[in-house]
PDB file of N, CA and C in Angstrom:
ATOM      1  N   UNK A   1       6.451 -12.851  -3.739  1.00  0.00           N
ATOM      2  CA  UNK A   1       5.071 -12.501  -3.510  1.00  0.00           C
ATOM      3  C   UNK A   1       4.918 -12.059  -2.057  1.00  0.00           C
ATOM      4  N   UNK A   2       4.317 -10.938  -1.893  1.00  0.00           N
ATOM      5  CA  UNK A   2       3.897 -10.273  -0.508  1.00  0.00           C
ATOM      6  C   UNK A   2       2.691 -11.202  -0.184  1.00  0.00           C
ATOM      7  N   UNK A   3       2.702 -11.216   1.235  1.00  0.00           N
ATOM      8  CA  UNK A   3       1.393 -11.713   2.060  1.00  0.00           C
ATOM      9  C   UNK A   3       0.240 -10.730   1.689  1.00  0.00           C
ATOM     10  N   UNK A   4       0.054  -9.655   1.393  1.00  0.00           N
ATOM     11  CA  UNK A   4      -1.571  -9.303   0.832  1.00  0.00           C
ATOM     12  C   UNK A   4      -1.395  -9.527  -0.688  1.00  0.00           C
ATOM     13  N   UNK A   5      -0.138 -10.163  -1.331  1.00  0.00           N
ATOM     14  CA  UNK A   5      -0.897 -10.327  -2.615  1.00  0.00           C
ATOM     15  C   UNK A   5      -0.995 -11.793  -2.832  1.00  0.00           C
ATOM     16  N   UNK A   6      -0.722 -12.449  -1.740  1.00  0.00           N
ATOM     17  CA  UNK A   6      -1.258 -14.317  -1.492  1.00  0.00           C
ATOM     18  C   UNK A   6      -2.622 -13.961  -1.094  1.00  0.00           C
ATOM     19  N   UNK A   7      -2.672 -13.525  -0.361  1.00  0.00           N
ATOM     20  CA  UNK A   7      -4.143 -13.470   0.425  1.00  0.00           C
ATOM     21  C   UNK A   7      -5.251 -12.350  -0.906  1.00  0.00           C
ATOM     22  N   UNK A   8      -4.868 -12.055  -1.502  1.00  0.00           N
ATOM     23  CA  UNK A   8      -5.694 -11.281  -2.557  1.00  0.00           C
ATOM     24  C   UNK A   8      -6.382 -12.366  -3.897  1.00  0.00           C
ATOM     25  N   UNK A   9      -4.946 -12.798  -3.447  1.00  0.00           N
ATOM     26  CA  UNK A   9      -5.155 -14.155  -5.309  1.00  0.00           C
ATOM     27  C   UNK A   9      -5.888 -15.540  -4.652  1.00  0.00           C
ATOM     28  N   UNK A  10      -5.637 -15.427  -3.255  1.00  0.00           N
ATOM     29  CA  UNK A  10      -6.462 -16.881  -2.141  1.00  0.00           C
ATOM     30  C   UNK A  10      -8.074 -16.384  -2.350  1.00  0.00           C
ATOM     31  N   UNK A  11      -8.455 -15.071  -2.250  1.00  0.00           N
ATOM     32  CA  UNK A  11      -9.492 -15.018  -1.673  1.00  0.00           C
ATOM     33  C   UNK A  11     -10.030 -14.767  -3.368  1.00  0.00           C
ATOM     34  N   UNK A  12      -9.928 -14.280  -4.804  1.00  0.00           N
ATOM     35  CA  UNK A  12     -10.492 -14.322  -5.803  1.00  0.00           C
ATOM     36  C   UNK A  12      -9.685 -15.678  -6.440  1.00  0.00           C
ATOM     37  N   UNK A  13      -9.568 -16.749  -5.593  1.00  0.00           N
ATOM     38  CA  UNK A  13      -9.582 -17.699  -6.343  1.00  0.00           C
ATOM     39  C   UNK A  13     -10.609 -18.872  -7.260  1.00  0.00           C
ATOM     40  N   UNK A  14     -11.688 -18.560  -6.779  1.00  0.00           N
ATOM     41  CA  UNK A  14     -12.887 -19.025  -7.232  1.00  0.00           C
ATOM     42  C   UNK A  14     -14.037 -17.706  -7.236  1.00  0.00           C
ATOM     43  N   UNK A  15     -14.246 -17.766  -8.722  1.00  0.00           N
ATOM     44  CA  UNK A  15     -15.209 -17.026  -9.070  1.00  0.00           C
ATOM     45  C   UNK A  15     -17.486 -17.392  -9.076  1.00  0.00           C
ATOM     46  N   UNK A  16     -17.249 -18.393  -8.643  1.00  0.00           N
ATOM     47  CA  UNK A  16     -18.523 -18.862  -9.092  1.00  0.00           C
ATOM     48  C   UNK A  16     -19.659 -18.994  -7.532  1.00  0.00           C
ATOM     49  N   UNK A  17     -18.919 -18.296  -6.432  1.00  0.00           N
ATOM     50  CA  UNK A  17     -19.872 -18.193  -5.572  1.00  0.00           C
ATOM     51  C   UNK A  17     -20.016 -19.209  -4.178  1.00  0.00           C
ATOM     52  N   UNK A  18     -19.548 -19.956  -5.515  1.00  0.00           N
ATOM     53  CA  UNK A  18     -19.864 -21.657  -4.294  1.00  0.00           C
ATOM     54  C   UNK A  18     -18.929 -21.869  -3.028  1.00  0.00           C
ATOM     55  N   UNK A  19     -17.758 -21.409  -3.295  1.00  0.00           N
ATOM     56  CA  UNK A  19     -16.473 -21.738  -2.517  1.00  0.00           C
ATOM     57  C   UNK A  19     -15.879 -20.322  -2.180  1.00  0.00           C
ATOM     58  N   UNK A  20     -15.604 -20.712  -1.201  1.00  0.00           N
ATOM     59  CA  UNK A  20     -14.408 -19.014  -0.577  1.00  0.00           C
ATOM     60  C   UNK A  20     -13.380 -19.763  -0.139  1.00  0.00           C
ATOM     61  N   UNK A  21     -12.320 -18.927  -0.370  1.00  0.00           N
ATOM     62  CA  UNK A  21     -10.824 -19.213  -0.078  1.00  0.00           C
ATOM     63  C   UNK A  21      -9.795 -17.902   0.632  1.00  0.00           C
ATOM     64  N   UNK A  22      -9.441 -17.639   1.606  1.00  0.00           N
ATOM     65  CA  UNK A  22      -8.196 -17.221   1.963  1.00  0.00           C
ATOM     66  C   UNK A  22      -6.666 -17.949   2.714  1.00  0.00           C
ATOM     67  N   UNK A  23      -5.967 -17.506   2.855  1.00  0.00           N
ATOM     68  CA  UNK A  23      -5.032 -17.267   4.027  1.00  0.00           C
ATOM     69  C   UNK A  23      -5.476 -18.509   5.100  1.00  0.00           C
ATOM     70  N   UNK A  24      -4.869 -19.295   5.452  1.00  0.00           N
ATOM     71  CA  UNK A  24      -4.791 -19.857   6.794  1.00  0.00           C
ATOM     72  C   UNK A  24      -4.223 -19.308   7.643  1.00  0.00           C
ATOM     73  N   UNK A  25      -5.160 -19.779   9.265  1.00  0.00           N
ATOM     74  CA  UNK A  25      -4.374 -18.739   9.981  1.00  0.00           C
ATOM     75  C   UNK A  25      -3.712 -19.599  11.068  1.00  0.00           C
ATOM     76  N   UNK A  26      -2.800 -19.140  11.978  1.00  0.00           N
ATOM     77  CA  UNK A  26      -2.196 -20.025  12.824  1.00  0.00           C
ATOM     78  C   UNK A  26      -2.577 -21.024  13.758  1.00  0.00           C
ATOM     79  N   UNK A  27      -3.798 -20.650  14.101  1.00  0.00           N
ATOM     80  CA  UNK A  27      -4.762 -21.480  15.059  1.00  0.00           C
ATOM     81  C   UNK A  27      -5.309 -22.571  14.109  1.00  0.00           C
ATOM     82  N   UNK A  28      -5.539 -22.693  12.921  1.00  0.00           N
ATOM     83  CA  UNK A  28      -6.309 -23.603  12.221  1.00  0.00           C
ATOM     84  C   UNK A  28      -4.691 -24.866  11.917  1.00  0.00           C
ATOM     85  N   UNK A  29      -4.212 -24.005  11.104  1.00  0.00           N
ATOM     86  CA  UNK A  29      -2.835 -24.896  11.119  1.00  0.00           C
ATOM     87  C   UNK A  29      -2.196 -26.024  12.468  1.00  0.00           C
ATOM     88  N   UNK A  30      -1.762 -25.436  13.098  1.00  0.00           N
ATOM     89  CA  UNK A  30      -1.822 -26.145  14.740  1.00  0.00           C
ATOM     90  C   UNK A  30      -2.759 -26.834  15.273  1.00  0.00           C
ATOM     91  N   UNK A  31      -3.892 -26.509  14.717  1.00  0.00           N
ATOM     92  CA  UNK A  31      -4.899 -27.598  15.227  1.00  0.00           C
ATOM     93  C   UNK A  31      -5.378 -28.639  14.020  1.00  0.00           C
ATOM     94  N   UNK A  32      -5.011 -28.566  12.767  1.00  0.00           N
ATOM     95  CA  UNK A  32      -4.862 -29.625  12.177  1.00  0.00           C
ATOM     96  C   UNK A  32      -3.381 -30.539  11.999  1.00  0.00           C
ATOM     97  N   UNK A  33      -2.427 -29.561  12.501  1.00  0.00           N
ATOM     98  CA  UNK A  33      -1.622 -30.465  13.199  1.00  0.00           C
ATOM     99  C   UNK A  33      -1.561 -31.309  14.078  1.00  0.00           C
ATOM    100  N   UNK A  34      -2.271 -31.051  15.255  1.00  0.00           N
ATOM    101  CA  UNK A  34      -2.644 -31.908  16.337  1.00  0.00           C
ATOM    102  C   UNK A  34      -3.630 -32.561  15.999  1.00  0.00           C
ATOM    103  N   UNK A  35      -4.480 -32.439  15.063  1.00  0.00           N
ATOM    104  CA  UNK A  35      -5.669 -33.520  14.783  1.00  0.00           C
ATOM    105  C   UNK A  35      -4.506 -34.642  14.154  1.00  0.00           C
ATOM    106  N   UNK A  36      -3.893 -34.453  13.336  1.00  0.00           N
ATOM    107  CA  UNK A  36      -2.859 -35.559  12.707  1.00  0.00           C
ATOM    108  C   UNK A  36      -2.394 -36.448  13.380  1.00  0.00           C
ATOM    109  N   UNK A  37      -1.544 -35.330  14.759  1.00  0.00           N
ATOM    110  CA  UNK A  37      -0.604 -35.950  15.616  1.00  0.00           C
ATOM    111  C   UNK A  37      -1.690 -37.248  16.310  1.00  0.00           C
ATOM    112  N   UNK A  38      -3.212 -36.588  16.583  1.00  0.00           N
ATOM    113  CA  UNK A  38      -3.778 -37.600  17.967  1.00  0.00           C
ATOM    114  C   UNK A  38      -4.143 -38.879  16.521  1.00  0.00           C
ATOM    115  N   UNK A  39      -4.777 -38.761  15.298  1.00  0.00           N
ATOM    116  CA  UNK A  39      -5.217 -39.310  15.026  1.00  0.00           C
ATOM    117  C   UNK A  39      -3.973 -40.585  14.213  1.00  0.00           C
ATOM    118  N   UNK A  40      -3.448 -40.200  14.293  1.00  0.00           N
ATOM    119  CA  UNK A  40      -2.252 -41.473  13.185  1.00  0.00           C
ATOM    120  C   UNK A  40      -1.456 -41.386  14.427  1.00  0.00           C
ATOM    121  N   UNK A  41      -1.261 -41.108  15.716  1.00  0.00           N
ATOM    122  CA  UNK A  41      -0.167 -41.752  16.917  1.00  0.00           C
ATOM    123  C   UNK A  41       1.402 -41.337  16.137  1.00  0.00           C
ATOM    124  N   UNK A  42       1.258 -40.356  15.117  1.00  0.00           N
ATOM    125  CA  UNK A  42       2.688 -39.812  14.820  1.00  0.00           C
ATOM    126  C   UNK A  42       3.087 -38.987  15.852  1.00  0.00           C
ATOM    127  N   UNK A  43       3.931 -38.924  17.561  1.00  0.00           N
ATOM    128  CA  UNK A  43       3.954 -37.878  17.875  1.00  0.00           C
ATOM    129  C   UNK A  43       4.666 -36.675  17.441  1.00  0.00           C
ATOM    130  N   UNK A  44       5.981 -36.905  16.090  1.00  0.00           N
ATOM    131  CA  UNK A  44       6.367 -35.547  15.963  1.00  0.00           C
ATOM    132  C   UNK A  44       5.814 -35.292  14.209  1.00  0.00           C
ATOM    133  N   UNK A  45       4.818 -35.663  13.903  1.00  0.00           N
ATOM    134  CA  UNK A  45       4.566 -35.425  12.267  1.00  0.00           C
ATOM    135  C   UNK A  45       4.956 -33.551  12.017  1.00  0.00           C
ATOM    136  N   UNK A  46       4.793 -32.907  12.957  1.00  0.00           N
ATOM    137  CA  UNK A  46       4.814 -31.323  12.615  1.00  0.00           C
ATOM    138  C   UNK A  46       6.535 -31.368  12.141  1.00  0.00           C
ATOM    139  N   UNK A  47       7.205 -31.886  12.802  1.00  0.00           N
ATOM    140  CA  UNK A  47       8.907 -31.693  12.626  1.00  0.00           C
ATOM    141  C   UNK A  47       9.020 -32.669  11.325  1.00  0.00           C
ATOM    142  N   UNK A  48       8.172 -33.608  10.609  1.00  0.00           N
ATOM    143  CA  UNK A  48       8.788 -34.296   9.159  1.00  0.00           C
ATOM    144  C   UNK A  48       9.307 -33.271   7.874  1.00  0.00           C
ATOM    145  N   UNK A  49      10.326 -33.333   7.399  1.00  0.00           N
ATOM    146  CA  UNK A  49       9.619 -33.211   6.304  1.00  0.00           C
ATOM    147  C   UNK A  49       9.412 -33.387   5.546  1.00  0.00           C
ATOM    148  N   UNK A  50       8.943 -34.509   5.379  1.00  0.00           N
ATOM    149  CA  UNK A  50       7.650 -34.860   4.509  1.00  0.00           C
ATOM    150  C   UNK A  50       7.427 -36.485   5.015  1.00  0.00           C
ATOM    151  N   UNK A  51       6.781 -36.773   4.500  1.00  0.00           N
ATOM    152  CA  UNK A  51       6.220 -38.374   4.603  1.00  0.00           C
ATOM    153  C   UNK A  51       6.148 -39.232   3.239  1.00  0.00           C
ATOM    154  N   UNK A  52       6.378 -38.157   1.839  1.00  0.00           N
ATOM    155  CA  UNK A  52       6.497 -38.334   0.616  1.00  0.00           C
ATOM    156  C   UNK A  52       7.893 -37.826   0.326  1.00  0.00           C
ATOM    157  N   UNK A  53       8.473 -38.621  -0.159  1.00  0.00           N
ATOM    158  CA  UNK A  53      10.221 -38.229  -0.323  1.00  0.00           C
ATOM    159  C   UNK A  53      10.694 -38.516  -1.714  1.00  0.00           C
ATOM    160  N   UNK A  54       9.488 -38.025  -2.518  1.00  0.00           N
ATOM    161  CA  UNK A  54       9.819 -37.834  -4.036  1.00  0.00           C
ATOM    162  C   UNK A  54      10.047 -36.832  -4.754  1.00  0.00           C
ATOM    163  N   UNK A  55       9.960 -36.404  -5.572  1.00  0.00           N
ATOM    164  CA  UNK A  55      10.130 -35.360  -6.430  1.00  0.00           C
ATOM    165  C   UNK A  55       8.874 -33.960  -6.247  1.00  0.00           C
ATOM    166  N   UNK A  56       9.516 -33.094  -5.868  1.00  0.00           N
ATOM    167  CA  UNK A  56       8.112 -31.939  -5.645  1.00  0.00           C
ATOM    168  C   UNK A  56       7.002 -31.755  -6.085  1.00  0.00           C
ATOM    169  N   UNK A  57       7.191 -32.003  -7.570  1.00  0.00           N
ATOM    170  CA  UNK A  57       5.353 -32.608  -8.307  1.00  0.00           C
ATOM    171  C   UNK A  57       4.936 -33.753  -7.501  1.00  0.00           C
ATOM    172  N   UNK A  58       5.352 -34.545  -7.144  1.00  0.00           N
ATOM    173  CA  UNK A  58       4.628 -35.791  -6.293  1.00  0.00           C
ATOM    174  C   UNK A  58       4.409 -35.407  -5.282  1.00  0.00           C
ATOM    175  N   UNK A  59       4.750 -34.607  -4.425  1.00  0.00           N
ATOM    176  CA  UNK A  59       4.047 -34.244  -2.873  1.00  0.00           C
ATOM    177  C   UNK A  59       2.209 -34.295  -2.796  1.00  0.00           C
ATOM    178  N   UNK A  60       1.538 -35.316  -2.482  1.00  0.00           N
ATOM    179  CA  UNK A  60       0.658 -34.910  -2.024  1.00  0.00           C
ATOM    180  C   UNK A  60      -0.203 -35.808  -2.786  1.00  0.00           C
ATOM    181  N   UNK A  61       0.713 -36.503  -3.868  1.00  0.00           N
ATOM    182  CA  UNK A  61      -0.110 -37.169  -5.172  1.00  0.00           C
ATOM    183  C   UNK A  61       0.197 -39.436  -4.370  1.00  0.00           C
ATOM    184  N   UNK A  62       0.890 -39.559  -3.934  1.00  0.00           N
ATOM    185  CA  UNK A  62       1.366 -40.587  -4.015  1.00  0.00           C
ATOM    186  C   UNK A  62       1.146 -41.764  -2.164  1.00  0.00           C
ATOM    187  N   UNK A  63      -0.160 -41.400  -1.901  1.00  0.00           N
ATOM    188  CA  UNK A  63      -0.979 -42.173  -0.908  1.00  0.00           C
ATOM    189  C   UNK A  63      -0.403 -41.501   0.557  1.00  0.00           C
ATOM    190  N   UNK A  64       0.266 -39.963   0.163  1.00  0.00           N
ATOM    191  CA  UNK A  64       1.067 -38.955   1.117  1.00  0.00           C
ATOM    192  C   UNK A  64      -0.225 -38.655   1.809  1.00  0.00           C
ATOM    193  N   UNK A  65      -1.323 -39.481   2.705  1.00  0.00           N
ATOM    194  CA  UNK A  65      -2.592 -38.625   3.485  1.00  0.00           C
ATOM    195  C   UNK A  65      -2.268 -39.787   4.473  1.00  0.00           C
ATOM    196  N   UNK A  66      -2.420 -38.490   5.671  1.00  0.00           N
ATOM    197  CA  UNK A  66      -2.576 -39.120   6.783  1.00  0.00           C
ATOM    198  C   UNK A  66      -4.184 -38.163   7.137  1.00  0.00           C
ATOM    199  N   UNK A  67      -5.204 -38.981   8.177  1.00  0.00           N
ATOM    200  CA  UNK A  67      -5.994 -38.495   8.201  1.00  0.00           C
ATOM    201  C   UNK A  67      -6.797 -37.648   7.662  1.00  0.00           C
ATOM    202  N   UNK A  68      -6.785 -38.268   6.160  1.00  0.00           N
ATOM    203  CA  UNK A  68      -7.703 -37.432   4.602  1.00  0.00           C
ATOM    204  C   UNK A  68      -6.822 -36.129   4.832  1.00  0.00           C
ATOM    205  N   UNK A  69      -5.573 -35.877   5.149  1.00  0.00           N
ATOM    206  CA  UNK A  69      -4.798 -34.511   5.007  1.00  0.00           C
ATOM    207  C   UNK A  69      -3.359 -34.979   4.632  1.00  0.00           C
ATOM    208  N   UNK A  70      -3.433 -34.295   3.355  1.00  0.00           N
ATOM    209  CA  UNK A  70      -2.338 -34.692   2.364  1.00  0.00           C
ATOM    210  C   UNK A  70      -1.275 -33.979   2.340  1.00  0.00           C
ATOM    211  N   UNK A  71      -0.315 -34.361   3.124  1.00  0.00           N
ATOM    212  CA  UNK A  71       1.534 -34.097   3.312  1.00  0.00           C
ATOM    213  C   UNK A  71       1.443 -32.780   3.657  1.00  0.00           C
ATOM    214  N   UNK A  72       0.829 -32.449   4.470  1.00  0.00           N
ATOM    215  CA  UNK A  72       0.995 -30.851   5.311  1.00  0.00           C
ATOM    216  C   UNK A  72       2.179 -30.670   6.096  1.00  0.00           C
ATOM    217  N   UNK A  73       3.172 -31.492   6.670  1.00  0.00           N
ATOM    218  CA  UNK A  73       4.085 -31.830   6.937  1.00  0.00           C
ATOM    219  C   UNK A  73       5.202 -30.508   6.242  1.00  0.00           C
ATOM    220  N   UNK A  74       4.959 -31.163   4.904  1.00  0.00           N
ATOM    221  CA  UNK A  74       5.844 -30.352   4.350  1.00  0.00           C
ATOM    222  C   UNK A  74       5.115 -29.333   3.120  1.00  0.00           C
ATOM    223  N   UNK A  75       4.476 -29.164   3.304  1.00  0.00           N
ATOM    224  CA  UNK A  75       3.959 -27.973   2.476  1.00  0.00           C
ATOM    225  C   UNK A  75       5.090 -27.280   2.108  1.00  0.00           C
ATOM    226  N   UNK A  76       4.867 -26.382   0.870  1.00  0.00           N
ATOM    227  CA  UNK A  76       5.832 -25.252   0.489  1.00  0.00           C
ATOM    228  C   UNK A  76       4.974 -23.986   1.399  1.00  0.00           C
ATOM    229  N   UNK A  77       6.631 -23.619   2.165  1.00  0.00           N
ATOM    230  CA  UNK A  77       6.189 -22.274   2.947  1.00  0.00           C
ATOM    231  C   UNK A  77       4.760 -21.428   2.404  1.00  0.00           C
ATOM    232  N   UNK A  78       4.063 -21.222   3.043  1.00  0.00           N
ATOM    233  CA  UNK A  78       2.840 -20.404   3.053  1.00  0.00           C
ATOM    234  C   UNK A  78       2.857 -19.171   3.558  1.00  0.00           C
ATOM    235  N   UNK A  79       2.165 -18.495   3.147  1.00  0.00           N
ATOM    236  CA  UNK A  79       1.863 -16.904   4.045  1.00  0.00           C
ATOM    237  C   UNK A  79       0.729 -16.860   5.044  1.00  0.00           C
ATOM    238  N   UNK A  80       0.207 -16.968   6.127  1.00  0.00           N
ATOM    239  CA  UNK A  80      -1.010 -17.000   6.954  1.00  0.00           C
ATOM    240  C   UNK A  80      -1.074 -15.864   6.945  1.00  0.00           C
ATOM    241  N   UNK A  81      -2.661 -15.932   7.803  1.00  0.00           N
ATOM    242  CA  UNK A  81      -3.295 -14.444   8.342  1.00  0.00           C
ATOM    243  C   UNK A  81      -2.698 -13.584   9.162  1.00  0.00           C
ATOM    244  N   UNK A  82      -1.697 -13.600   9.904  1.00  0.00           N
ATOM    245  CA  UNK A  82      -1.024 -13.533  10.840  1.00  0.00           C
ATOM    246  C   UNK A  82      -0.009 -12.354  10.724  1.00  0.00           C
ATOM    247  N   UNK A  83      -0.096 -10.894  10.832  1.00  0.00           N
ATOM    248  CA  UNK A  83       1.180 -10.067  10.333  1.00  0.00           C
ATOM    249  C   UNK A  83       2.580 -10.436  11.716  1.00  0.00           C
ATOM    250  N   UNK A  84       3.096  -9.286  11.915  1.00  0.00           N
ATOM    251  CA  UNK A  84       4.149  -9.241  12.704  1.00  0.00           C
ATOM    252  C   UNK A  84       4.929  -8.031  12.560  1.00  0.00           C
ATOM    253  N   UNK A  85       5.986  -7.740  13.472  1.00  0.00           N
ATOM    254  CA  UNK A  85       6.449  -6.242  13.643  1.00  0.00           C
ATOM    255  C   UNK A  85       8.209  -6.421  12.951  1.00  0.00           C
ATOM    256  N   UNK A  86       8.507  -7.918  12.708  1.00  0.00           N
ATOM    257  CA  UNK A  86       9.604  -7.861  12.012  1.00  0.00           C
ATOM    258  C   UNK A  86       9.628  -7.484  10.100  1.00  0.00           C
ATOM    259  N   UNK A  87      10.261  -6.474  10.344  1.00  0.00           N
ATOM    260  CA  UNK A  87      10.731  -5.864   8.922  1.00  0.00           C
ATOM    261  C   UNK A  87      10.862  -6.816   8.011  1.00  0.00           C
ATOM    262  N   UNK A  88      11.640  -7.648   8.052  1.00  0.00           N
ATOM    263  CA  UNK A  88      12.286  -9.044   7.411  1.00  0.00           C
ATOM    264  C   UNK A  88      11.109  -9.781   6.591  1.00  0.00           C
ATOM    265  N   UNK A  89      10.487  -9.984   7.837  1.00  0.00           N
ATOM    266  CA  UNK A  89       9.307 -11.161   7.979  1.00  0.00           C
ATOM    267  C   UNK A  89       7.981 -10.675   8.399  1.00  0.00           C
ATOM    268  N   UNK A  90       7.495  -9.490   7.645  1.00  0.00           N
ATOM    269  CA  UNK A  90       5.958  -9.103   7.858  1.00  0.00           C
ATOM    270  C   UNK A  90       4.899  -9.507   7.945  1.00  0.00           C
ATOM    271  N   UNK A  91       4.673 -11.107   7.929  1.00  0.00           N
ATOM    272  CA  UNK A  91       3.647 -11.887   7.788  1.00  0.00           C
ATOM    273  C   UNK A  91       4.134 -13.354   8.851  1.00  0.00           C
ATOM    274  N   UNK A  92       3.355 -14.055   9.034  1.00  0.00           N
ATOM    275  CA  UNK A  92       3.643 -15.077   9.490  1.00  0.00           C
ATOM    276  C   UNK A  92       3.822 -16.650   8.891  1.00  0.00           C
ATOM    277  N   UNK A  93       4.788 -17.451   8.715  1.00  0.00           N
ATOM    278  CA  UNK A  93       4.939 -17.951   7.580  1.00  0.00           C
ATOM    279  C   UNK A  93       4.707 -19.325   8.121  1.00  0.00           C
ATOM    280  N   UNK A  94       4.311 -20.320   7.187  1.00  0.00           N
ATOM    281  CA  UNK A  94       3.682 -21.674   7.990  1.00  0.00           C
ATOM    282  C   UNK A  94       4.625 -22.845   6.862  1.00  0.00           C
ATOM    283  N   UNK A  95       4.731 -23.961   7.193  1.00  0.00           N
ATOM    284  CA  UNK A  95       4.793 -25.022   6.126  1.00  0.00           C
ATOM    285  C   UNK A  95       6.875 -25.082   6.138  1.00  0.00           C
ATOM    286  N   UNK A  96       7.307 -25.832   5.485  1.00  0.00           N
ATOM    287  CA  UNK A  96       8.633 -26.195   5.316  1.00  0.00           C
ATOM    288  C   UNK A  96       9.092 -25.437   4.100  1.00  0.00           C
ATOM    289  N   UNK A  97      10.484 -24.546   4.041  1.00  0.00           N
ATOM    290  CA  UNK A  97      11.054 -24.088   3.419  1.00  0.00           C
ATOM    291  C   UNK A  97      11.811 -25.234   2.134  1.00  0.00           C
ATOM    292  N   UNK A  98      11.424 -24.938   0.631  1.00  0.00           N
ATOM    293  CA  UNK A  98      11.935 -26.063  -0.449  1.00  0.00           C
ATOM    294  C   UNK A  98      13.538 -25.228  -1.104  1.00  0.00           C
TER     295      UNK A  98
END
């Protein structure tokens, strides 16, 4: 999946008005990283990965929240808002590689 067709299926992910959804972007990520880090005294939670060390359906299900934010740690790689000039890597990619 290309980064505009994450960010296409993020943003018509809810049809009913109430809710909007895209793309995270790098500044929001990093700073709910550091909300983690100050608030649970984890200083390296960004380098885990994970805090849930079960089976990939369980990520996120199994009391994996630190500060009402559930195992961001290790997320499956994401696409952010973020492009870039490498060929390879046209987008900017967030979260832990599975």
């Amino acid at each position: 999946m290309t980064q505009t067709q994450a960010a296409d299926l993020s943003r018509n992910m809810y049809s009913d008005g109430n809710f909007t959804s895209d793309l995270v972007n790098s500044y929001a990520w990093d700073t709910a990283l550091s909300f983690i880090q100050k608030c649970s005294n984890v200083d390296n939670y960004s380098q885990q990965i994970s805090s849930n060390m079960g089976p990939f359906a369980e990520k996120g299900t199994n009391s994996d929240s630190i500060c009402n934010i559930y195992d961001m740690a290790s997320n499956c790689q994401e696409w952010s808002t973020e492009t870039c000039l490498n060929d390879a890597y046209p987008a900017i990619i967030r979260g832990v590689p599975i």
